[in-house]
C-alpha atoms as a PDB file:
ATOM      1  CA  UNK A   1     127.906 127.773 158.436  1.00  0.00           C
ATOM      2  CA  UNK A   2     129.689 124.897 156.676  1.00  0.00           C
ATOM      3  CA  UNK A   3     130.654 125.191 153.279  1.00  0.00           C
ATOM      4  CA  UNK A   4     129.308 123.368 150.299  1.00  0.00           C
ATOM      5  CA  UNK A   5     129.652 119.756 149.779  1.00  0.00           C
ATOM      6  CA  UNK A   6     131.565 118.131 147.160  1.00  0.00           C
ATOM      7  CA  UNK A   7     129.740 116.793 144.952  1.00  0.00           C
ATOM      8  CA  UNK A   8     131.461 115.428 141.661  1.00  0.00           C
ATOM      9  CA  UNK A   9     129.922 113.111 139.141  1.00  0.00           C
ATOM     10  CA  UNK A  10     131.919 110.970 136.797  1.00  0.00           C
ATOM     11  CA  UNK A  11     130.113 113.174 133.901  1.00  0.00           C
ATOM     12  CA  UNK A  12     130.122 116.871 134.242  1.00  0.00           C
ATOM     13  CA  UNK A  13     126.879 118.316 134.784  1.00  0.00           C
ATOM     14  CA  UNK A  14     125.502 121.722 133.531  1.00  0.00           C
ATOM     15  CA  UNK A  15     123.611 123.924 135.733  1.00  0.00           C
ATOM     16  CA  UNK A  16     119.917 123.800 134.790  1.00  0.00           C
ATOM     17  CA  UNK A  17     116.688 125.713 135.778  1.00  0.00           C
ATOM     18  CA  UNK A  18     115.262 124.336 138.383  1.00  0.00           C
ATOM     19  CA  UNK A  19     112.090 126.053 137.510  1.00  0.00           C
ATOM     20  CA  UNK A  20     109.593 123.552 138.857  1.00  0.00           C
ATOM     21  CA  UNK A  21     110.984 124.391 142.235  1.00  0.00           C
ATOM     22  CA  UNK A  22     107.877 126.951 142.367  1.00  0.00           C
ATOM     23  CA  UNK A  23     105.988 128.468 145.176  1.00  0.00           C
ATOM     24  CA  UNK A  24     103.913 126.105 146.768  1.00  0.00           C
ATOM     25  CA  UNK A  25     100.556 126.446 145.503  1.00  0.00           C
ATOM     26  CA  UNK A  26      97.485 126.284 147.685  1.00  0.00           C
ATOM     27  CA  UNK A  27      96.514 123.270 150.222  1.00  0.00           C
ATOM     28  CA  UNK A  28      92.781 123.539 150.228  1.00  0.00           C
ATOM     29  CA  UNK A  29      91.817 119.921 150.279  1.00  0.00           C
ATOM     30  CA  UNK A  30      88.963 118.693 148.162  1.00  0.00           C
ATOM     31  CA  UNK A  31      87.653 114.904 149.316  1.00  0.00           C
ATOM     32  CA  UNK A  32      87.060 114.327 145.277  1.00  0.00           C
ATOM     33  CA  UNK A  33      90.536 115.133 144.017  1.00  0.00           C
ATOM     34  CA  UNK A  34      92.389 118.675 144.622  1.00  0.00           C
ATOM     35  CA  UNK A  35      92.888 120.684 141.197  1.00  0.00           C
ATOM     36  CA  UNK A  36      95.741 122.610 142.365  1.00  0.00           C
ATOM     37  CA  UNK A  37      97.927 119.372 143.728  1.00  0.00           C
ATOM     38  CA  UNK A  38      97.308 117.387 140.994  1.00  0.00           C
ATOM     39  CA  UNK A  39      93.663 116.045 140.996  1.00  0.00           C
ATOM     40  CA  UNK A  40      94.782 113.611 144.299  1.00  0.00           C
ATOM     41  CA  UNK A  41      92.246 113.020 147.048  1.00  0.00           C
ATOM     42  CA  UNK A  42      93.256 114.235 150.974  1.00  0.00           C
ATOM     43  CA  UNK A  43      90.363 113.038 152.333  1.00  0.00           C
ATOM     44  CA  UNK A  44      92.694 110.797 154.829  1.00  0.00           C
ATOM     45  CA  UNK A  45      95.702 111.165 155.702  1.00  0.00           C
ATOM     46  CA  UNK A  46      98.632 110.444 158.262  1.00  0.00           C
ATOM     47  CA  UNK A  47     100.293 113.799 158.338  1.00  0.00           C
ATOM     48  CA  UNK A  48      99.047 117.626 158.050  1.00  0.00           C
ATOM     49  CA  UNK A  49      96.904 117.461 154.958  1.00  0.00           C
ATOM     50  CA  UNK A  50      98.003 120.606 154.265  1.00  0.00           C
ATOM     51  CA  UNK A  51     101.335 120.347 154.527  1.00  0.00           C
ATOM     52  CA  UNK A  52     101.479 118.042 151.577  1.00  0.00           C
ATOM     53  CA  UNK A  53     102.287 120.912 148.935  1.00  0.00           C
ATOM     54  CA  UNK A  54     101.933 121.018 145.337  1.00  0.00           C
ATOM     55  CA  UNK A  55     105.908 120.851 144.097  1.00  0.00           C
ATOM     56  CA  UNK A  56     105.565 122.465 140.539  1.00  0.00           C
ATOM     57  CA  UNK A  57     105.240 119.796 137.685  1.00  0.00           C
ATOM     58  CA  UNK A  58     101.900 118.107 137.316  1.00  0.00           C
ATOM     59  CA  UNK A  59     101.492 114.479 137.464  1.00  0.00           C
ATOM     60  CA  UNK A  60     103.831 112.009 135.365  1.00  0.00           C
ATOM     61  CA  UNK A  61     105.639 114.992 133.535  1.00  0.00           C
ATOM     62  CA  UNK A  62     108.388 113.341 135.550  1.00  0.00           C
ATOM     63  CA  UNK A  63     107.859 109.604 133.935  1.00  0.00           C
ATOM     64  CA  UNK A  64     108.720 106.573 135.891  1.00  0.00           C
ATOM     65  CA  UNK A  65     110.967 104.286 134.417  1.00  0.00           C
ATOM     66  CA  UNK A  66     108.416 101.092 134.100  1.00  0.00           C
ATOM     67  CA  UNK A  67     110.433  98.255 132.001  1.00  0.00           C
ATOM     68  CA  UNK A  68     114.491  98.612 132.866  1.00  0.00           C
ATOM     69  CA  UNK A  69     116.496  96.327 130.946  1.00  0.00           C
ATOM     70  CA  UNK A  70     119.958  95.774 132.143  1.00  0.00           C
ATOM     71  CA  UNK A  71     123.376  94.961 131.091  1.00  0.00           C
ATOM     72  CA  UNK A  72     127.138  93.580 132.321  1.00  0.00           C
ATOM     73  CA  UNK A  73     129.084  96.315 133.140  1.00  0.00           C
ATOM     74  CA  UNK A  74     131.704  96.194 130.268  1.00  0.00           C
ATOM     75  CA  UNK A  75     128.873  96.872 127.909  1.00  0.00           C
ATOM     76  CA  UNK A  76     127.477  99.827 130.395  1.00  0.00           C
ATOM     77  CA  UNK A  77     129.832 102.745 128.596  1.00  0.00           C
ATOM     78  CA  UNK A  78     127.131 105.135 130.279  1.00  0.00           C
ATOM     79  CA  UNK A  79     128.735 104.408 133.859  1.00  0.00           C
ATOM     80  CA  UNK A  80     132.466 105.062 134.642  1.00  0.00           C
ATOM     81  CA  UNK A  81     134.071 104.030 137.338  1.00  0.00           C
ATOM     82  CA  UNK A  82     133.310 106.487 139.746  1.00  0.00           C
ATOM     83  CA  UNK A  83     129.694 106.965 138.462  1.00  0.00           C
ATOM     84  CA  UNK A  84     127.151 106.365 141.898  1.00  0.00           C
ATOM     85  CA  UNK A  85     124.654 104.213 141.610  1.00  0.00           C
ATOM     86  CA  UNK A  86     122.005 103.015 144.405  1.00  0.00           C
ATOM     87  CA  UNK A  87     123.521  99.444 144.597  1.00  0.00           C
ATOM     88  CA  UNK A  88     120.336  96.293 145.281  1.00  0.00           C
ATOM     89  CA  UNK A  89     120.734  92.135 145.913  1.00  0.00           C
ATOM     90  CA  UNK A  90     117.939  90.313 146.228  1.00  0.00           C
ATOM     91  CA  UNK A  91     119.114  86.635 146.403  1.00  0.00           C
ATOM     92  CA  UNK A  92     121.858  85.565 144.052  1.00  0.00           C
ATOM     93  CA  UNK A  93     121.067  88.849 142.148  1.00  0.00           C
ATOM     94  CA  UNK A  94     123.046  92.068 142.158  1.00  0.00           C
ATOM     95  CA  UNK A  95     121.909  95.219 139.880  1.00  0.00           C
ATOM     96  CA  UNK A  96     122.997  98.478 139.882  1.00  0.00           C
ATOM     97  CA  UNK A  97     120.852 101.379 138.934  1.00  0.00           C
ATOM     98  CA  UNK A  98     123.087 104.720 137.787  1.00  0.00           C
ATOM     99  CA  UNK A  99     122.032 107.460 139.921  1.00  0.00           C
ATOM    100  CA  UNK A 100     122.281 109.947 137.029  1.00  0.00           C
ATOM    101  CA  UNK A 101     119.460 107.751 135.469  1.00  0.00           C
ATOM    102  CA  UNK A 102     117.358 107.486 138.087  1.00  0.00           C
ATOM    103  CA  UNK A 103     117.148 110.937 139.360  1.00  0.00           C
ATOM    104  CA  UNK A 104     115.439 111.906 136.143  1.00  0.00           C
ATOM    105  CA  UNK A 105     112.772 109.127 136.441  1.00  0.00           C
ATOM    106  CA  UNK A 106     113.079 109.179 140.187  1.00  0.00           C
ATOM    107  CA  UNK A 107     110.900 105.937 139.933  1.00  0.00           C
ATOM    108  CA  UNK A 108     111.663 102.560 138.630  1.00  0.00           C
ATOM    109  CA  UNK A 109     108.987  99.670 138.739  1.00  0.00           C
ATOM    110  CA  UNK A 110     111.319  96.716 138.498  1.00  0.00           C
ATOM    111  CA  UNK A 111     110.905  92.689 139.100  1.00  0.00           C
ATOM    112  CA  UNK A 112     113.938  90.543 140.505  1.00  0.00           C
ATOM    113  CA  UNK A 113     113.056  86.859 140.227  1.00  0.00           C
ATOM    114  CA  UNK A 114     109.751  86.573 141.430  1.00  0.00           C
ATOM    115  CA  UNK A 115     109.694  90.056 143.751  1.00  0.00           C
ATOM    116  CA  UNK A 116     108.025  92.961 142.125  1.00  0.00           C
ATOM    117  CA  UNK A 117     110.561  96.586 143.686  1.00  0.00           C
ATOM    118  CA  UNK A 118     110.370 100.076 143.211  1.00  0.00           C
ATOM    119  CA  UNK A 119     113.799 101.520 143.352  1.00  0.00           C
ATOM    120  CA  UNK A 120     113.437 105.522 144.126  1.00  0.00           C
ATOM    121  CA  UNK A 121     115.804 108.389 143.954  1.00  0.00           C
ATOM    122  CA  UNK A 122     114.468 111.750 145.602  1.00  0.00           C
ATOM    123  CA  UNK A 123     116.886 114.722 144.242  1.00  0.00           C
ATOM    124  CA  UNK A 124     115.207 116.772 146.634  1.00  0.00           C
ATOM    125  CA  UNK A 125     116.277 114.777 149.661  1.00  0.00           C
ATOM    126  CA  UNK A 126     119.481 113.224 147.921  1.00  0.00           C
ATOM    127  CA  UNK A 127     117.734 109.698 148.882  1.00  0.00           C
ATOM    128  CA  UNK A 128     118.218 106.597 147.136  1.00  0.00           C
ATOM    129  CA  UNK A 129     115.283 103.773 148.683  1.00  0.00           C
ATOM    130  CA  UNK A 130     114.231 100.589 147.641  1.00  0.00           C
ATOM    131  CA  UNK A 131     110.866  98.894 148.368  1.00  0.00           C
ATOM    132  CA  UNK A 132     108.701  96.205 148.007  1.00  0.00           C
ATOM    133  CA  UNK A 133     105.434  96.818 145.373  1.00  0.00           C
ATOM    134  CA  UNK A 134     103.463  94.264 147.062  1.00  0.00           C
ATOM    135  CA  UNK A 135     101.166  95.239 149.780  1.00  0.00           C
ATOM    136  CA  UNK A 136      98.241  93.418 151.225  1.00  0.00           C
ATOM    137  CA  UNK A 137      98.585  90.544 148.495  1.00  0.00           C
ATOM    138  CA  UNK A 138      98.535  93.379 145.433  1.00  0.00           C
ATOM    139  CA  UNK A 139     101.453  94.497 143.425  1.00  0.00           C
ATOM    140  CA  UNK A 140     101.483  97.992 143.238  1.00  0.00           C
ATOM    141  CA  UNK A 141     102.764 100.098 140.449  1.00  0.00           C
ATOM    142  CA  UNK A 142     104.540 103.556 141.181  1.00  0.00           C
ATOM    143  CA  UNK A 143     104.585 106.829 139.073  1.00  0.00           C
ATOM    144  CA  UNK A 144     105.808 110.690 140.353  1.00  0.00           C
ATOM    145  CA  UNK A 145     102.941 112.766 141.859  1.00  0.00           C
ATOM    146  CA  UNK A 146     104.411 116.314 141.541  1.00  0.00           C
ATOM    147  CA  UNK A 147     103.774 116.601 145.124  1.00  0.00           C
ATOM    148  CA  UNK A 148     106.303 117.659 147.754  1.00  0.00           C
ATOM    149  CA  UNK A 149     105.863 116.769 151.976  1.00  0.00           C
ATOM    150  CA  UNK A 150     108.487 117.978 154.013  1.00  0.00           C
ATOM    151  CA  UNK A 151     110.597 119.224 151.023  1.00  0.00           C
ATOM    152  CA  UNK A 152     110.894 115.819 149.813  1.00  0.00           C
ATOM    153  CA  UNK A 153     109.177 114.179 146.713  1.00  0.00           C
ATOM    154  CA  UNK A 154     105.501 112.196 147.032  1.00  0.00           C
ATOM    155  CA  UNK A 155     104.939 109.462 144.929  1.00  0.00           C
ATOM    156  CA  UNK A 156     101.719 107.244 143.847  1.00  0.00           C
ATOM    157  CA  UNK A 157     100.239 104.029 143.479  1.00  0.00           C
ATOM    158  CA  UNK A 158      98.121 103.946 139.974  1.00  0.00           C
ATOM    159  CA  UNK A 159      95.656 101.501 141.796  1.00  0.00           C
ATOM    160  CA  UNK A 160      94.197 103.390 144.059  1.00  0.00           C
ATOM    161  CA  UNK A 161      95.883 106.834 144.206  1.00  0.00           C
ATOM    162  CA  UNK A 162      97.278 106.628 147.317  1.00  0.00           C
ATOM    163  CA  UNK A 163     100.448 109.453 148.077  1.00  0.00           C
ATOM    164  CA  UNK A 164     103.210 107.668 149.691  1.00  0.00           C
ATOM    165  CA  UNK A 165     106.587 109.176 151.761  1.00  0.00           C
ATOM    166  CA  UNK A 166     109.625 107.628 150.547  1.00  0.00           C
ATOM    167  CA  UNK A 167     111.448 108.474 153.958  1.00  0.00           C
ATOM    168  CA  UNK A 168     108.277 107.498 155.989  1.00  0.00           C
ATOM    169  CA  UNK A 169     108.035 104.518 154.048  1.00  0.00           C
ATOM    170  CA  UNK A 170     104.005 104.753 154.386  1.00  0.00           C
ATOM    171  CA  UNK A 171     101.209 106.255 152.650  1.00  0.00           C
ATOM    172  CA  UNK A 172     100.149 109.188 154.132  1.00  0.00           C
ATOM    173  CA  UNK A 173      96.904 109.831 152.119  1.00  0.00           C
ATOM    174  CA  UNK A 174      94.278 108.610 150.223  1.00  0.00           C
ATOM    175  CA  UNK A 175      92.778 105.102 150.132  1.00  0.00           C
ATOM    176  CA  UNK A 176      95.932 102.898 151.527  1.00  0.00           C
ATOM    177  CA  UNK A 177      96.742 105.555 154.179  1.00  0.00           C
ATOM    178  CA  UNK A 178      99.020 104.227 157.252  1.00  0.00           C
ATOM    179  CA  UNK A 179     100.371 101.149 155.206  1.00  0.00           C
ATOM    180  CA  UNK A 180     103.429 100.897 155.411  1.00  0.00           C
ATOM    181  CA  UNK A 181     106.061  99.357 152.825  1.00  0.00           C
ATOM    182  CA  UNK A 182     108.246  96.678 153.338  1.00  0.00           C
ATOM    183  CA  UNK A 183     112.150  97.915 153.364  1.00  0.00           C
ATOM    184  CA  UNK A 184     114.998  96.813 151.019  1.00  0.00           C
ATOM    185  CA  UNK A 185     118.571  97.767 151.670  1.00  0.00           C
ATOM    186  CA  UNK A 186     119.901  99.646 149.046  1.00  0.00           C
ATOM    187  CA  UNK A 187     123.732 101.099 148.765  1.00  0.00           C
ATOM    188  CA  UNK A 188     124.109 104.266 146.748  1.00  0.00           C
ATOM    189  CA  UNK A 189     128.313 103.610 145.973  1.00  0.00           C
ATOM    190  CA  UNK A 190     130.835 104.424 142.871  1.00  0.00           C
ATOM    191  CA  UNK A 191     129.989 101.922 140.390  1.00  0.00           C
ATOM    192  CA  UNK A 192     133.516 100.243 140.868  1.00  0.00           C
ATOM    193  CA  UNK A 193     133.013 100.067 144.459  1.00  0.00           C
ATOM    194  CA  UNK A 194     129.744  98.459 143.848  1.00  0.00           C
ATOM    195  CA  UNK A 195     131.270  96.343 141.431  1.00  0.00           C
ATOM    196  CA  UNK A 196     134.030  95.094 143.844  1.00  0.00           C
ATOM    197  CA  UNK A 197     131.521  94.258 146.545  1.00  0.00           C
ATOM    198  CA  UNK A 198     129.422  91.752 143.606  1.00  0.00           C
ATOM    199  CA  UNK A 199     131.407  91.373 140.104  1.00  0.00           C
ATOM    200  CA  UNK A 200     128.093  89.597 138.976  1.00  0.00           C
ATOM    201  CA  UNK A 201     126.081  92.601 139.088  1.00  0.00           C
ATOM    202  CA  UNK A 202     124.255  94.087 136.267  1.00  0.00           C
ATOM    203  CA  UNK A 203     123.741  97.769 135.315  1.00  0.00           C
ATOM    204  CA  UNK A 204     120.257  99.393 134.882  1.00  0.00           C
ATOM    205  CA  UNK A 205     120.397 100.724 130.427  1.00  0.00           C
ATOM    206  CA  UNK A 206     119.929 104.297 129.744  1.00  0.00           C
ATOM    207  CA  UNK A 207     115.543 103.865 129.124  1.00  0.00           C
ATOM    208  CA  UNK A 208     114.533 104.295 125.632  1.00  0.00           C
ATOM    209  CA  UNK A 209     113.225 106.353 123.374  1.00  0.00           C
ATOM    210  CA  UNK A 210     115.833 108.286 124.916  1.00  0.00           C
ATOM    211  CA  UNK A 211     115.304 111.499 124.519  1.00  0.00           C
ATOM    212  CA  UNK A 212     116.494 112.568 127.858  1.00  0.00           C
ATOM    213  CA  UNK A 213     120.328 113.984 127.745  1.00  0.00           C
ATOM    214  CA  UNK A 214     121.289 111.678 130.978  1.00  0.00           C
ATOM    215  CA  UNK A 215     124.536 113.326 130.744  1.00  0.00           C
ATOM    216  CA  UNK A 216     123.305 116.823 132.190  1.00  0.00           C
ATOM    217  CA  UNK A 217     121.117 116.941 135.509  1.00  0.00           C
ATOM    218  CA  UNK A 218     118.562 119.703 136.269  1.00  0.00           C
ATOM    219  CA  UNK A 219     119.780 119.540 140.054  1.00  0.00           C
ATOM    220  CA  UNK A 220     123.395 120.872 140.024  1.00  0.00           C
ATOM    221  CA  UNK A 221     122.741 124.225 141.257  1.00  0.00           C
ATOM    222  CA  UNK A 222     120.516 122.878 143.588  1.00  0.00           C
ATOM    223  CA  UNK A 223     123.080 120.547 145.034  1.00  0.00           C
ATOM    224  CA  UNK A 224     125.135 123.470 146.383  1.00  0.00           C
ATOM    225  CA  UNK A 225     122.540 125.883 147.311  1.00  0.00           C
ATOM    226  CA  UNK A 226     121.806 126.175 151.158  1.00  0.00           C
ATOM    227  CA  UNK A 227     118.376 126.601 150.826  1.00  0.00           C
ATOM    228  CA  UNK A 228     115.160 124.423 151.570  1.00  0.00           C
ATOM    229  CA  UNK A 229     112.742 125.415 149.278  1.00  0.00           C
ATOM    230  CA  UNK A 230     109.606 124.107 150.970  1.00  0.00           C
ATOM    231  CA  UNK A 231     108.408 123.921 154.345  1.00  0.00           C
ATOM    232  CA  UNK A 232     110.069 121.308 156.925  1.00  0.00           C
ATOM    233  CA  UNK A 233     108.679 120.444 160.481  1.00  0.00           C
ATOM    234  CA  UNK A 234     112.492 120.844 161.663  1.00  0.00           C
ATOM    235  CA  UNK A 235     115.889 121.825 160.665  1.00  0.00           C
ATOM    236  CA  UNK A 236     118.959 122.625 161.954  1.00  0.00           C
ATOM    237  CA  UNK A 237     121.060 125.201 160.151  1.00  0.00           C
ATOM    238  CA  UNK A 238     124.106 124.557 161.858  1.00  0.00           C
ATOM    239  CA  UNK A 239     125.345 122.692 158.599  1.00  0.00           C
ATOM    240  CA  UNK A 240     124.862 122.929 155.545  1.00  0.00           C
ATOM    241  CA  UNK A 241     121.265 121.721 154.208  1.00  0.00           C
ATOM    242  CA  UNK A 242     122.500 119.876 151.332  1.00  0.00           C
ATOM    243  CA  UNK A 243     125.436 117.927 153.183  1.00  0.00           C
ATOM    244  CA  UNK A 244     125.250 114.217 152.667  1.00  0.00           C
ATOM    245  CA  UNK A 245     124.578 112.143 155.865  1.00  0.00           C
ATOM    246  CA  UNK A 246     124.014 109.033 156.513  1.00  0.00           C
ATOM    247  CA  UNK A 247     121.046 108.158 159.235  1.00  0.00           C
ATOM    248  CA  UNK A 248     120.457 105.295 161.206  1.00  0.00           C
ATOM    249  CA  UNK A 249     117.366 104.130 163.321  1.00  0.00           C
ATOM    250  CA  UNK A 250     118.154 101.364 166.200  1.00  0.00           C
ATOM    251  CA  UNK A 251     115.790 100.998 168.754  1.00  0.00           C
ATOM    252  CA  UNK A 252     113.570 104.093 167.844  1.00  0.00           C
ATOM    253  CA  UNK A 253     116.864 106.352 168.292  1.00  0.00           C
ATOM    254  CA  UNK A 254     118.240 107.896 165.407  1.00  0.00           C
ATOM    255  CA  UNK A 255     122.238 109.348 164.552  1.00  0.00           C
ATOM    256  CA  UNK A 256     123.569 111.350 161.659  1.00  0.00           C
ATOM    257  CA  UNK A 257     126.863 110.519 160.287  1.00  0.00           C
ATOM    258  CA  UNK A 258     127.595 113.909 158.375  1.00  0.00           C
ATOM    259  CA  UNK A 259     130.127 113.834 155.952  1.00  0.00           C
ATOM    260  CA  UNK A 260     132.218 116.714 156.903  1.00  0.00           C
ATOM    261  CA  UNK A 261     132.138 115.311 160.577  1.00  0.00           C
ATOM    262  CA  UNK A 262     133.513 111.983 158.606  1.00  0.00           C
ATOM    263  CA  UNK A 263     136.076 114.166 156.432  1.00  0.00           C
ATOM    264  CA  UNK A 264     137.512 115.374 159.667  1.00  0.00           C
ATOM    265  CA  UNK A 265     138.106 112.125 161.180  1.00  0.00           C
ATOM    266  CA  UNK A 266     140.140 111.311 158.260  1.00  0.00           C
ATOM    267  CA  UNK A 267     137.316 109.724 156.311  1.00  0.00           C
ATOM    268  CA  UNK A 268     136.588 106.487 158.060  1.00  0.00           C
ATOM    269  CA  UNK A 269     135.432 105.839 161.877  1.00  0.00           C
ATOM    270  CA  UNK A 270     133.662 102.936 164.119  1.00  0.00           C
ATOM    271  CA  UNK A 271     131.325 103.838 166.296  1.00  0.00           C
ATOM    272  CA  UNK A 272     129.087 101.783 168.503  1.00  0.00           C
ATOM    273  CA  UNK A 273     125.373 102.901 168.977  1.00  0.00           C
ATOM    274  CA  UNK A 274     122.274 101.251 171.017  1.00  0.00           C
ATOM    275  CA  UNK A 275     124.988  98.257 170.878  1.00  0.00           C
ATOM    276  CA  UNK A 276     125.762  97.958 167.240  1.00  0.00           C
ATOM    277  CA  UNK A 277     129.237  98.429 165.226  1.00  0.00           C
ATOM    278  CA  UNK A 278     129.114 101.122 162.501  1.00  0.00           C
ATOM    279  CA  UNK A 279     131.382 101.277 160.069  1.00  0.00           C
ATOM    280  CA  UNK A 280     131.400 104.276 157.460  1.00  0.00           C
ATOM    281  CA  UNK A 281     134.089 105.520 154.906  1.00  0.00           C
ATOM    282  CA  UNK A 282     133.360 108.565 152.897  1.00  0.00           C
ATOM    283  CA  UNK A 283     134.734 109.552 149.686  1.00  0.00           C
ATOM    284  CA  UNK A 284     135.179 113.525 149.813  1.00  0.00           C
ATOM    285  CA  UNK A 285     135.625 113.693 146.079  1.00  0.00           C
ATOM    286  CA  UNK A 286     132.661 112.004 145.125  1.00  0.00           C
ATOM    287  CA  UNK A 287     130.179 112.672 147.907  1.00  0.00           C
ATOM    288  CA  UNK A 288     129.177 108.880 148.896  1.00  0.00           C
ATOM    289  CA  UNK A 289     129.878 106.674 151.647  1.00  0.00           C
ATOM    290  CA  UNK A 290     130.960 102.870 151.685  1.00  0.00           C
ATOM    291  CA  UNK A 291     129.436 101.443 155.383  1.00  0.00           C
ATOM    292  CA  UNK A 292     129.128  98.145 157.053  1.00  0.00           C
ATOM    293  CA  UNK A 293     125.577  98.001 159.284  1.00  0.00           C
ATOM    294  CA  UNK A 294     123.630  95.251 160.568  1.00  0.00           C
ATOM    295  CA  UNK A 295     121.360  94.340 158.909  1.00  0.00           C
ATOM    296  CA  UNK A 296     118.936  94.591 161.896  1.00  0.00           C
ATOM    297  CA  UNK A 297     119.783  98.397 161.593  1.00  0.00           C
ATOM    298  CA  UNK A 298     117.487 100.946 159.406  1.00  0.00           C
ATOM    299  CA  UNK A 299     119.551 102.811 157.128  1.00  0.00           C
ATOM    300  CA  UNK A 300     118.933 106.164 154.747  1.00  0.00           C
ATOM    301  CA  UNK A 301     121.276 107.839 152.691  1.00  0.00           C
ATOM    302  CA  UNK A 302     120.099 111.895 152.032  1.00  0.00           C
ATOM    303  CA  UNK A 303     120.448 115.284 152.467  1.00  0.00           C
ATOM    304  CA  UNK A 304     121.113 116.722 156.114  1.00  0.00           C
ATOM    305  CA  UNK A 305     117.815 118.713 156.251  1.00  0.00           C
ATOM    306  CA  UNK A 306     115.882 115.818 155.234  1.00  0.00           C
ATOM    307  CA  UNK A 307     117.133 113.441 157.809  1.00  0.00           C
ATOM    308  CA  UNK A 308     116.603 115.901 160.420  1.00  0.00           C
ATOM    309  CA  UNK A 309     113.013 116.895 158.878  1.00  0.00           C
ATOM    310  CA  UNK A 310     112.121 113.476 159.162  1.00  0.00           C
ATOM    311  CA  UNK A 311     114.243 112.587 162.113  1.00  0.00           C
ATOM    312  CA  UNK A 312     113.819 115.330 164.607  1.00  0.00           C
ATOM    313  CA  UNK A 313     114.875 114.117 167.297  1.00  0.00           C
ATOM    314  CA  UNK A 314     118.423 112.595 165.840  1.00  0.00           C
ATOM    315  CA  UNK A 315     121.870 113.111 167.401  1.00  0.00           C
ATOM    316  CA  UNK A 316     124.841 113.818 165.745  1.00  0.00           C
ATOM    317  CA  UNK A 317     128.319 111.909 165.515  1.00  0.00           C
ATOM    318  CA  UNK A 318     131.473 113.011 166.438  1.00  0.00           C
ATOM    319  CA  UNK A 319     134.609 112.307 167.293  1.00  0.00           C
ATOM    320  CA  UNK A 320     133.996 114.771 170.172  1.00  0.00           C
ATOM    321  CA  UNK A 321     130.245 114.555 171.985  1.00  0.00           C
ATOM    322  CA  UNK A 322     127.941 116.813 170.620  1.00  0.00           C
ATOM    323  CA  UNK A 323     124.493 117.737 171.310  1.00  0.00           C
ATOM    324  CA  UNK A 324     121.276 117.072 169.426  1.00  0.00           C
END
């Protein structure tokens, strides 16, 4: 079994309960809202209704982050240098949302120009994703369900109550079920490599009232552990659950870049896959990559078990070939 990944943060973190990691309550689906998974309908939906598991807090206790105001970098003395943050352009605009911010909103409703986003961090999966709100002409707003599928978060639209899959990218029940969201590239990088790539960016404020201590996450012991602590259609327990990877779709074919495969190569490789050029770097010391894809290419950032829970059938790269 591998060991644990490194995962430093430019603040030290205290280990915190992660007490709303509970046993999964019970799936019995009511048509007019379940009680015990948060009053949400499963009349419809694209996956195992059932399988869509209640993950411990209720509804909103985790608060999405619904009006970010941002800042140049010199005046961000929340981020150092090697802070990550999940790294979004959209036209001649850069911003840069602190991943030790986000993972305790794990939702932000934000607007560049004219385009109405949700930028999403899932501590469960180790995912940072970006989308667009608008679907079917409507802009959508986002908030945390409390709900868990495939040991990853669920969020919500407030319209209509619809549960949506951050790695499926769709709704997978209630009224928008099967609708799918449209994609933006996100990077999650150390704010100075961010910064290098686009000097003009901006950097998401800590959200007020704050009376969140940013400084301290609730997931550092759960960053380490090698333990999924819900149910997963697949898995492979040959590495370590919690070992950052990142995935890649071309062509309806998927491949893992693990980062202790990457570590081993001497932290950098180029590899060519369904006849694109990959390009990843990892930095051991703080756990993130810095990769050049096409842009034709679907890329996720997250956990090992999550890519493979939601990728089953992905292969693995290596400097030597190695089987799926």
């Amino acid at each position: 079994m591998a060991s644990p990944p490194a995962h430093g943060r430019a603040i030290q973190r205290l280990a915190l309960s992660l007490a709303f990691l509970c046993t999964p309550a019970s799936a019995s689906a009511d048509a007019a809202g379940d009680p015990a998974r948060n009053g949400f309908s499963f009349e419809k939906c694209t996956v195992a209704c059932e399988s869509i598991l209640a993950g411990g807090p209720s509804r909103d206790v985790i608060v999405s982050e619904d009006d970010p105001t941002f800042v140049a970098p010199e005046e961000a003395h929340w981020v150092a240098a090697n802070t990550p943050v999940i790294g979004l352009v959209l036209g001649d605009q850069a911003r840069a949302y602190p991943v030790h911010l986000v993972e305790r909103h794990q939702v932000v409703n934000d607007r560049v120009g004219d385009k109405a986003i949700a930028i999403l961090f899932d501590p469960l999966s180790g995912s940072p994703l970006a989308f667009e709100r608008e679907v079917e002409g409507e802009v959508l707003e986002f908030g945390v369900s409390g709900l868990v599928h495939n040991a990853s978060f669920v969020f919500y639209d407030r319209e209509t109550e619809s549960l949506w899959s951050p790695l499926r990218g769709e709704a997978i029940a209630g009224k928008r079920v099967g609708q799918k969201l449209e994609r933006i590239r996100v990077r999650q990088e150390t704010a100075s490599s961010w910064h290098e790539r686009y000097p003009q960016t901006v950097v998401m404020e800590r959200p007020a009232p704050r009376s969140i201590d940013y400084r301290y996450s609730p997931y550092s012991s759960y960053w380490v552990e090698d333990k999924i602590p819900f149910p997963v259609v697949a898995r492979d327990d040959r590495y370590h659950a919690k070992e950052v990877v990142v995935g890649i779709v071309v062509n309806g074919k998927a491949r893992a870049y693990l980062g202790s495969k990457l570590t081993a190569a001497g932290g950098k490789m180029v590899d060519r896959f369904e006849g694109q050029e990959i390009r990843i770097e990892y930095d051991t010391e703080h756990a993130v990559f810095r990769w050049e894809i096409p842009k034709s290419v679907l890329v996720v950032e997250s956990y090992w078990f999550a890519w493979k829970a939601f990728q089953p059938e992905t292969d693995i790269w290596s400097q030597a070939p190695e089987a799926p």
